[in-house]
PDB file of N, CA and C in Angstrom:
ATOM      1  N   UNK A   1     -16.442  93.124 -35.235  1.00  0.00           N
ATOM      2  CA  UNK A   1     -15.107  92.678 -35.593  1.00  0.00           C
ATOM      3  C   UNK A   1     -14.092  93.620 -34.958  1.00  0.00           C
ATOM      4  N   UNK A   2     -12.816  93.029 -34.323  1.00  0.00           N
ATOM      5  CA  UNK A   2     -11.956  93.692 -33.835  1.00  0.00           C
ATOM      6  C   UNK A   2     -10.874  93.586 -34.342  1.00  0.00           C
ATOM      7  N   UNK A   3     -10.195  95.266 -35.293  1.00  0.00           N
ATOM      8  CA  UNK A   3      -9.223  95.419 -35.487  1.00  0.00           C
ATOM      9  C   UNK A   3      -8.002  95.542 -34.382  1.00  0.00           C
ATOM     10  N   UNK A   4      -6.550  94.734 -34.795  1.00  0.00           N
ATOM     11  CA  UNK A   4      -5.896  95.340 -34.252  1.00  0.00           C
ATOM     12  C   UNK A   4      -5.161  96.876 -34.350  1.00  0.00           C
ATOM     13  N   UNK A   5      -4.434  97.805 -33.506  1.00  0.00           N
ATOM     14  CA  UNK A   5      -4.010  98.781 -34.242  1.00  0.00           C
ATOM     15  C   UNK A   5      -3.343  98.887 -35.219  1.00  0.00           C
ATOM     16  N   UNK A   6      -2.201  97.531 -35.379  1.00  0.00           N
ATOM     17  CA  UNK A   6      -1.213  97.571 -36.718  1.00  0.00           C
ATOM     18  C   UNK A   6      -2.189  97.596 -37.726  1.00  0.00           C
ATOM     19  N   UNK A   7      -3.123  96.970 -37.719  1.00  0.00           N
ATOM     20  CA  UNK A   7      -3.990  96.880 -39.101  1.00  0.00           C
ATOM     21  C   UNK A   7      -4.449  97.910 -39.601  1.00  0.00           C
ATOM     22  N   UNK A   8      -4.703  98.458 -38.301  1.00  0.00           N
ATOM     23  CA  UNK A   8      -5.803 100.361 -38.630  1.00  0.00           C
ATOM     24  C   UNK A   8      -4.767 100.362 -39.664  1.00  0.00           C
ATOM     25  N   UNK A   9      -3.511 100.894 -38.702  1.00  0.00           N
ATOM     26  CA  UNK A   9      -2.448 101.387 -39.556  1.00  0.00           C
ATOM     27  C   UNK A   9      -2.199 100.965 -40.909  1.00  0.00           C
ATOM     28  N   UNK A  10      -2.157  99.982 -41.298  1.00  0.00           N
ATOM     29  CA  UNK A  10      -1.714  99.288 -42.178  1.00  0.00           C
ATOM     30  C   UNK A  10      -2.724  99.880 -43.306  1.00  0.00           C
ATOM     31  N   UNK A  11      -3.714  99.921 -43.230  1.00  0.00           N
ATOM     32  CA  UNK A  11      -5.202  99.713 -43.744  1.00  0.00           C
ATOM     33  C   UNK A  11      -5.254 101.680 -44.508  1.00  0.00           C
ATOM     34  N   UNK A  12      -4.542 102.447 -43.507  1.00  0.00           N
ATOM     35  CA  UNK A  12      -4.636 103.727 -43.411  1.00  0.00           C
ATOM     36  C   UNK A  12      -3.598 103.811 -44.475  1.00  0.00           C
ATOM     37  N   UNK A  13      -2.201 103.135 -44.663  1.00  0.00           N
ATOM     38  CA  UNK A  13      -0.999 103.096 -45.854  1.00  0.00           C
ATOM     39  C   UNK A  13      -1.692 102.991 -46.497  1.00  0.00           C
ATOM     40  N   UNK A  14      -2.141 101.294 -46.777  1.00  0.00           N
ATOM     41  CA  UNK A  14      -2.693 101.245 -48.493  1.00  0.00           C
ATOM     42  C   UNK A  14      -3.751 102.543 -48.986  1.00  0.00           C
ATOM     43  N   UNK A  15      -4.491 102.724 -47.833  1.00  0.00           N
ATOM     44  CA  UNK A  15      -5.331 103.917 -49.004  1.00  0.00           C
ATOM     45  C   UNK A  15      -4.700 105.191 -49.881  1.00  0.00           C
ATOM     46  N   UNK A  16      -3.547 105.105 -48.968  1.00  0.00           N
ATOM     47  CA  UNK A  16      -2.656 106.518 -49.789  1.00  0.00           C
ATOM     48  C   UNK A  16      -1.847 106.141 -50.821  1.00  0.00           C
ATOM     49  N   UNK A  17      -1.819 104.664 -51.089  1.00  0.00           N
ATOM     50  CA  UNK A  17      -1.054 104.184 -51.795  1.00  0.00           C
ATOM     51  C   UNK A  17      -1.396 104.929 -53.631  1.00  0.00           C
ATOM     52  N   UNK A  18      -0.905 105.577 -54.404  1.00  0.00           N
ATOM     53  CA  UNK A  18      -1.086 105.881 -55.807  1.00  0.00           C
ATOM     54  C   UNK A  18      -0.674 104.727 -56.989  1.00  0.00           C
ATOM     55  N   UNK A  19      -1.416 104.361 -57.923  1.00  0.00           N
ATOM     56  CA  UNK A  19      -0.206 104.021 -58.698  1.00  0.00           C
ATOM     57  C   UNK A  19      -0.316 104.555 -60.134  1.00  0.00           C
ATOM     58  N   UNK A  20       0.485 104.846 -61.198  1.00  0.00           N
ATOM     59  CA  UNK A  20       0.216 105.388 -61.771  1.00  0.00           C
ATOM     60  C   UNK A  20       1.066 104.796 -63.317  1.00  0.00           C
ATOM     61  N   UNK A  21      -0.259 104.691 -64.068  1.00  0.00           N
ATOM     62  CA  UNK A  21       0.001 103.849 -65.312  1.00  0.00           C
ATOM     63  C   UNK A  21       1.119 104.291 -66.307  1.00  0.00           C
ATOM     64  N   UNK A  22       2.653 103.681 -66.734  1.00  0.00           N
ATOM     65  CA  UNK A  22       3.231 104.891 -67.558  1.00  0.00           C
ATOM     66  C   UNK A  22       3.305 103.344 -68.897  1.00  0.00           C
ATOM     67  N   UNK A  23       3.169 104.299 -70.371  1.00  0.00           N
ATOM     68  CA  UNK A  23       3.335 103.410 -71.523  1.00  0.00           C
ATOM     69  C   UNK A  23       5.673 103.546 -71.429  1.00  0.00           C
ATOM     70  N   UNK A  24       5.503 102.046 -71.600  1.00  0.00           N
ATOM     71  CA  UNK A  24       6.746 101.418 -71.491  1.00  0.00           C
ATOM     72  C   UNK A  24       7.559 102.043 -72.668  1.00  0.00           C
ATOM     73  N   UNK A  25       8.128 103.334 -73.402  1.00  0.00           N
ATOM     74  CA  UNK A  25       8.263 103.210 -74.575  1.00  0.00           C
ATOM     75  C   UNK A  25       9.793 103.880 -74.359  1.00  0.00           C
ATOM     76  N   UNK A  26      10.771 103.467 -75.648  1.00  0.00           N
ATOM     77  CA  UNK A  26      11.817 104.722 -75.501  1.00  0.00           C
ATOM     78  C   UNK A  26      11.602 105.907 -76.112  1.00  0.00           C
ATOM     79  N   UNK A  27      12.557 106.446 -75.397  1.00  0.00           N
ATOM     80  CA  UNK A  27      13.003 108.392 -76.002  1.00  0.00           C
ATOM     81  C   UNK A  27      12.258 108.221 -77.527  1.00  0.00           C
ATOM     82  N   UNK A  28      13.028 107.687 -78.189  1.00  0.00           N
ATOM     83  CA  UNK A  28      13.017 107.803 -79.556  1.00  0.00           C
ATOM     84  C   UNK A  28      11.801 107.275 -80.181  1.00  0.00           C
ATOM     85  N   UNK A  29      11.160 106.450 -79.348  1.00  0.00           N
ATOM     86  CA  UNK A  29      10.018 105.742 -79.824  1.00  0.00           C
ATOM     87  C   UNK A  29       8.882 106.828 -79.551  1.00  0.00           C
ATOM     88  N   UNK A  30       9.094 107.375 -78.203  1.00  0.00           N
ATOM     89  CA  UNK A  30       8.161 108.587 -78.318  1.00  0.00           C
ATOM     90  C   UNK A  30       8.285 109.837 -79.217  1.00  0.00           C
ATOM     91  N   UNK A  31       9.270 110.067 -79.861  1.00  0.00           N
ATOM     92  CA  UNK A  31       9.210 111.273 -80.449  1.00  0.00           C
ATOM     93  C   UNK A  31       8.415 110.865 -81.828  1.00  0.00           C
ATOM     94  N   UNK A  32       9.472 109.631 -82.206  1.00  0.00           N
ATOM     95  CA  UNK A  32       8.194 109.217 -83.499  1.00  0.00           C
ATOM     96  C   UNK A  32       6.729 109.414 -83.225  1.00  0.00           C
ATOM     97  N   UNK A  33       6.544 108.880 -82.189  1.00  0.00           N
ATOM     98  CA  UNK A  33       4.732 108.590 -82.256  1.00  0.00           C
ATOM     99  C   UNK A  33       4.176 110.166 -82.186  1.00  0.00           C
ATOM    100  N   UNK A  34       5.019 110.812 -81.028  1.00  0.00           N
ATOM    101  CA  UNK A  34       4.698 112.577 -81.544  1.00  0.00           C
ATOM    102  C   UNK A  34       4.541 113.567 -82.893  1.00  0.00           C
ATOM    103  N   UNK A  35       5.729 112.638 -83.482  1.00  0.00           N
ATOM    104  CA  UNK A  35       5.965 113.272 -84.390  1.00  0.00           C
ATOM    105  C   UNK A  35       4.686 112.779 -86.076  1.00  0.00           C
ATOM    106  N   UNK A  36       4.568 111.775 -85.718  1.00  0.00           N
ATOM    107  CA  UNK A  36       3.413 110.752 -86.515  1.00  0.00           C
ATOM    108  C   UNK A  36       2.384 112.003 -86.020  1.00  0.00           C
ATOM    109  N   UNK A  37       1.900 111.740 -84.889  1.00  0.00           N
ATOM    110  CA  UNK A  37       0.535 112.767 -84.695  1.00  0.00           C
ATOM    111  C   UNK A  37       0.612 114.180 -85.340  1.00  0.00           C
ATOM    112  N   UNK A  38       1.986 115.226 -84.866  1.00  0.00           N
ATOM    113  CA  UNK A  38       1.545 116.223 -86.000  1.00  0.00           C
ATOM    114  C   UNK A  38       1.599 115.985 -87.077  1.00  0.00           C
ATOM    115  N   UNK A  39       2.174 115.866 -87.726  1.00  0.00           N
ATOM    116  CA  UNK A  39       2.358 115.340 -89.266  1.00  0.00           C
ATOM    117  C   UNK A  39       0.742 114.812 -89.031  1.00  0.00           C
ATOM    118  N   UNK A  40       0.066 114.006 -88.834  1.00  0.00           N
ATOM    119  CA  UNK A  40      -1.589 113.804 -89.391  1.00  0.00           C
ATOM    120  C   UNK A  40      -2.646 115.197 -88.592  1.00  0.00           C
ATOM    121  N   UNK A  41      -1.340 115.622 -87.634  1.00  0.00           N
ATOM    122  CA  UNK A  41      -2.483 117.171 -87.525  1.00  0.00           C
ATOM    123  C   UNK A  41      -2.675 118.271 -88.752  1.00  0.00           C
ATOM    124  N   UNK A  42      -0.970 118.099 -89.048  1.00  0.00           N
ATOM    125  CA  UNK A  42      -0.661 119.208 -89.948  1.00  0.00           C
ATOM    126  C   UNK A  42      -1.561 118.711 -91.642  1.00  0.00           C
ATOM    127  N   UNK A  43      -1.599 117.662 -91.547  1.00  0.00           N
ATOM    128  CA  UNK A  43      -2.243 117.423 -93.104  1.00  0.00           C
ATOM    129  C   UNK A  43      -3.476 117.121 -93.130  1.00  0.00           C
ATOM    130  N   UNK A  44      -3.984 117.115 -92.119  1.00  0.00           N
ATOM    131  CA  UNK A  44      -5.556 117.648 -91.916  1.00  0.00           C
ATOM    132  C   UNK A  44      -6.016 118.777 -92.013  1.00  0.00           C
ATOM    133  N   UNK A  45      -4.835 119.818 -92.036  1.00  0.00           N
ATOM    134  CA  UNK A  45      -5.235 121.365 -91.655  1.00  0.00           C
ATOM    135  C   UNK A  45      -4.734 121.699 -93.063  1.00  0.00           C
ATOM    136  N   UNK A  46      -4.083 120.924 -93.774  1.00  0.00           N
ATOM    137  CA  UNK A  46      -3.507 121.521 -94.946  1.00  0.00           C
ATOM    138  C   UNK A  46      -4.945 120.983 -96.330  1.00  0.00           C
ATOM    139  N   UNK A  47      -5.670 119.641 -95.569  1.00  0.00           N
ATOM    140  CA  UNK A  47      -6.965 119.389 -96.381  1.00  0.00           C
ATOM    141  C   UNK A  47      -8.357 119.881 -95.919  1.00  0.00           C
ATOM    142  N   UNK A  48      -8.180 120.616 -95.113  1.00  0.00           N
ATOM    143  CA  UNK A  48      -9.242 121.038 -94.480  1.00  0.00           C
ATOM    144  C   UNK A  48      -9.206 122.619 -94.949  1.00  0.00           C
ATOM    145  N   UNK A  49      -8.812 123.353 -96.140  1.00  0.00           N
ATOM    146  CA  UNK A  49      -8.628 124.228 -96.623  1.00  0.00           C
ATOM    147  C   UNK A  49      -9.809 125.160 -97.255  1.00  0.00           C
ATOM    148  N   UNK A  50     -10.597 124.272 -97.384  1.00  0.00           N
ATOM    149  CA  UNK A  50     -12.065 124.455 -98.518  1.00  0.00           C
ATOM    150  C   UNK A  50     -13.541 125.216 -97.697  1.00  0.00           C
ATOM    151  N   UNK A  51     -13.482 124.199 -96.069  1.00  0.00           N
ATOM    152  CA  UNK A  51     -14.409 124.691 -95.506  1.00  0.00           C
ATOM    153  C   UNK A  51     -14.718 125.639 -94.815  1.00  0.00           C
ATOM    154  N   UNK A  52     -15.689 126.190 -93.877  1.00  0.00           N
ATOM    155  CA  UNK A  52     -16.035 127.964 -93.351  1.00  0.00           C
ATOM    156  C   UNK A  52     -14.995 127.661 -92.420  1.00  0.00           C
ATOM    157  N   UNK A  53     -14.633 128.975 -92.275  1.00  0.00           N
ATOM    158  CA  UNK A  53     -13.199 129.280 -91.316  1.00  0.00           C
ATOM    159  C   UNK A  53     -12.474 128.411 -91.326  1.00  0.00           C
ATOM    160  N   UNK A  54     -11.931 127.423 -92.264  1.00  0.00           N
ATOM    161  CA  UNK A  54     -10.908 126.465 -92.259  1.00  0.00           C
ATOM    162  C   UNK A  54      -9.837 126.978 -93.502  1.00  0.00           C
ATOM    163  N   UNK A  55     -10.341 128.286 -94.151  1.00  0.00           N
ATOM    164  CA  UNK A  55      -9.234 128.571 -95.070  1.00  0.00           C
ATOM    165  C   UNK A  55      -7.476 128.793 -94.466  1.00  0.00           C
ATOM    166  N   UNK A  56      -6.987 128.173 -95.702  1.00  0.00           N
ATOM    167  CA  UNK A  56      -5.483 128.333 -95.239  1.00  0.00           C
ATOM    168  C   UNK A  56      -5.052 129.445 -96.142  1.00  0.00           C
ATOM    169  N   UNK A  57      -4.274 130.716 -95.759  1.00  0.00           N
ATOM    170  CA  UNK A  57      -3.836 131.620 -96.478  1.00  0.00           C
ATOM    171  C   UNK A  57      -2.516 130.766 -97.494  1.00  0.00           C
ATOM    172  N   UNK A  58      -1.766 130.975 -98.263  1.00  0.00           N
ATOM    173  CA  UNK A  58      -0.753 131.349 -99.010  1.00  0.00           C
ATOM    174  C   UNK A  58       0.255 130.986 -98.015  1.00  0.00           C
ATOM    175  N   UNK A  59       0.819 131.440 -97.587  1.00  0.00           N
ATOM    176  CA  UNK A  59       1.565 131.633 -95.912  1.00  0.00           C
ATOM    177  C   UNK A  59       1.659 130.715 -94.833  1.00  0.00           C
ATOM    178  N   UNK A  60       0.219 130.310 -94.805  1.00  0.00           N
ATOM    179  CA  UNK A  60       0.363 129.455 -93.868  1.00  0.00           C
ATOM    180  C   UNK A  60       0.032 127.758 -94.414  1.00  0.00           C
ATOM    181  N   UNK A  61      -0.150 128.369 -95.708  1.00  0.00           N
ATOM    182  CA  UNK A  61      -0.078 126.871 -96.727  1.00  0.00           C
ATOM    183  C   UNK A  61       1.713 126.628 -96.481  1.00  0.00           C
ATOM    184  N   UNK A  62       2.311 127.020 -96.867  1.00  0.00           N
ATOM    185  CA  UNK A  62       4.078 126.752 -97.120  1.00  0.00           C
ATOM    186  C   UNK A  62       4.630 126.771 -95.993  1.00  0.00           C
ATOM    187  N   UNK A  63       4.173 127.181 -94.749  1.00  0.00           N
ATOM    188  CA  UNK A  63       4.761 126.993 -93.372  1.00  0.00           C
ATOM    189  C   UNK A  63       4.077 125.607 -93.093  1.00  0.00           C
ATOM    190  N   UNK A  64       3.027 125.123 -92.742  1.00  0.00           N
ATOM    191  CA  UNK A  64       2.345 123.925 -92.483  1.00  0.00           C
ATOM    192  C   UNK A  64       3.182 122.759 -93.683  1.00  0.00           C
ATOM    193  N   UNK A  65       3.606 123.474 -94.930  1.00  0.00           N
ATOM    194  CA  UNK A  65       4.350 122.268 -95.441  1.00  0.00           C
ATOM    195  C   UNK A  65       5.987 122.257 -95.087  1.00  0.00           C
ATOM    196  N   UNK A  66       6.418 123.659 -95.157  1.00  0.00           N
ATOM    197  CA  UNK A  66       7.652 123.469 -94.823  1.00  0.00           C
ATOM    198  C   UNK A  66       7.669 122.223 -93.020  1.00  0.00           C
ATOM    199  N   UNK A  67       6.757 122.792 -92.735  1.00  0.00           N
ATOM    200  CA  UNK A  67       6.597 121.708 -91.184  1.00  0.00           C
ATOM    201  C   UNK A  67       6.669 120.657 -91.392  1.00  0.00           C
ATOM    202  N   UNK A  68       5.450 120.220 -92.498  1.00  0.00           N
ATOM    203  CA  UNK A  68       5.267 118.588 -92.127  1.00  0.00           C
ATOM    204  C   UNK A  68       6.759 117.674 -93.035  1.00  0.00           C
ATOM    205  N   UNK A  69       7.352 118.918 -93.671  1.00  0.00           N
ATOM    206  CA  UNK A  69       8.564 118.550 -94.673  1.00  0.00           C
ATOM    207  C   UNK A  69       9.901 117.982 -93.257  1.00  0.00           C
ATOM    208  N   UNK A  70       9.847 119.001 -92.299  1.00  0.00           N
ATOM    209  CA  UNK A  70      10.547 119.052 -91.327  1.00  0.00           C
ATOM    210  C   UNK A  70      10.922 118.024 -90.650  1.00  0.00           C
ATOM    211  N   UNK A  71       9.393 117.637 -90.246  1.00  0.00           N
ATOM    212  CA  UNK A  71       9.092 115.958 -89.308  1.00  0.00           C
ATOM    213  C   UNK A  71       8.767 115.060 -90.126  1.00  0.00           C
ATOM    214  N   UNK A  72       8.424 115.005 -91.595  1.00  0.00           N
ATOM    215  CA  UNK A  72       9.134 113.880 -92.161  1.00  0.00           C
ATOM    216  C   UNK A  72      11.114 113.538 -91.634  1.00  0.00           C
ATOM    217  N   UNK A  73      11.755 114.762 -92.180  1.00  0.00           N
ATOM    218  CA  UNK A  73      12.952 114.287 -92.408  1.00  0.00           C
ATOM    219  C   UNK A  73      13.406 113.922 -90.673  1.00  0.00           C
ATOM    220  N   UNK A  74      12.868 114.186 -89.807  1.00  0.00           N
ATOM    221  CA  UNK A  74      13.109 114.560 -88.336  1.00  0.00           C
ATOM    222  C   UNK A  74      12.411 112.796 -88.167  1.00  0.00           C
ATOM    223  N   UNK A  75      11.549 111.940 -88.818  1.00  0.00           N
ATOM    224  CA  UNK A  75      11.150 110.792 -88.865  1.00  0.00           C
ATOM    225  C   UNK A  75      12.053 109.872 -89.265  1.00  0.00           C
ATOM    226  N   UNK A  76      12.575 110.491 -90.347  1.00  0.00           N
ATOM    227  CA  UNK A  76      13.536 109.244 -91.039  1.00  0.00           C
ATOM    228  C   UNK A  76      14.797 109.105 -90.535  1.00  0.00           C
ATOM    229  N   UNK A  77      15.224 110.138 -90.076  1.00  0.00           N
ATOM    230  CA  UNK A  77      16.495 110.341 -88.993  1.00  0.00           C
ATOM    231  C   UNK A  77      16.788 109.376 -88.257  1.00  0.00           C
ATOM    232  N   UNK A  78      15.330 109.349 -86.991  1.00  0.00           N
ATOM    233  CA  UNK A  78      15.132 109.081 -85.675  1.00  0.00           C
ATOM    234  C   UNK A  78      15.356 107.060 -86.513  1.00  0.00           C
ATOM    235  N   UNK A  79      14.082 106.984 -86.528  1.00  0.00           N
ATOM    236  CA  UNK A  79      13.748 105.636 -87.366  1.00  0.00           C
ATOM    237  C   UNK A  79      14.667 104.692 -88.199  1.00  0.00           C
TER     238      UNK A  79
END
């Protein structure tokens, strides 16, 4: 089979061609969904208190809540 050269060429573009998948969302729609994920990080870590090396001190019990207290109100804002 005989290529012409435009084709090489042509053939040589598309391979460099990238494309790259982005989720369609707004500003605000992303911070919620960020903000949803810590908030279920932070209250996993606040029930996960009991097991080996998963203790939460005193300290870092009331910071992890003052947090998830934070991005609640930082939720209802946005929302």
């Amino acid at each position: 089979m005989i290529e012409s050269l435009s084709t090489l060429k042509y053939a040589e573009r598309a391979k460099k061609i990238l494309n790259v998948a982005t989720i369609n969302e707004s500003a605000q729609d992303k911070i919620i969904r960020e903000l949803r994920a810590e908030n279920e990080e932070l209250k996993k870590k606040l029930g996960g208190g009991g097991g080996i090396g998963g203790g939460v001190s005193d300290d870092q019990l009331k910071e992890l809540q003052d947090q998830l207290e934070a991005n609640r109100l930082a939720m209802e804002e946005k929302g």
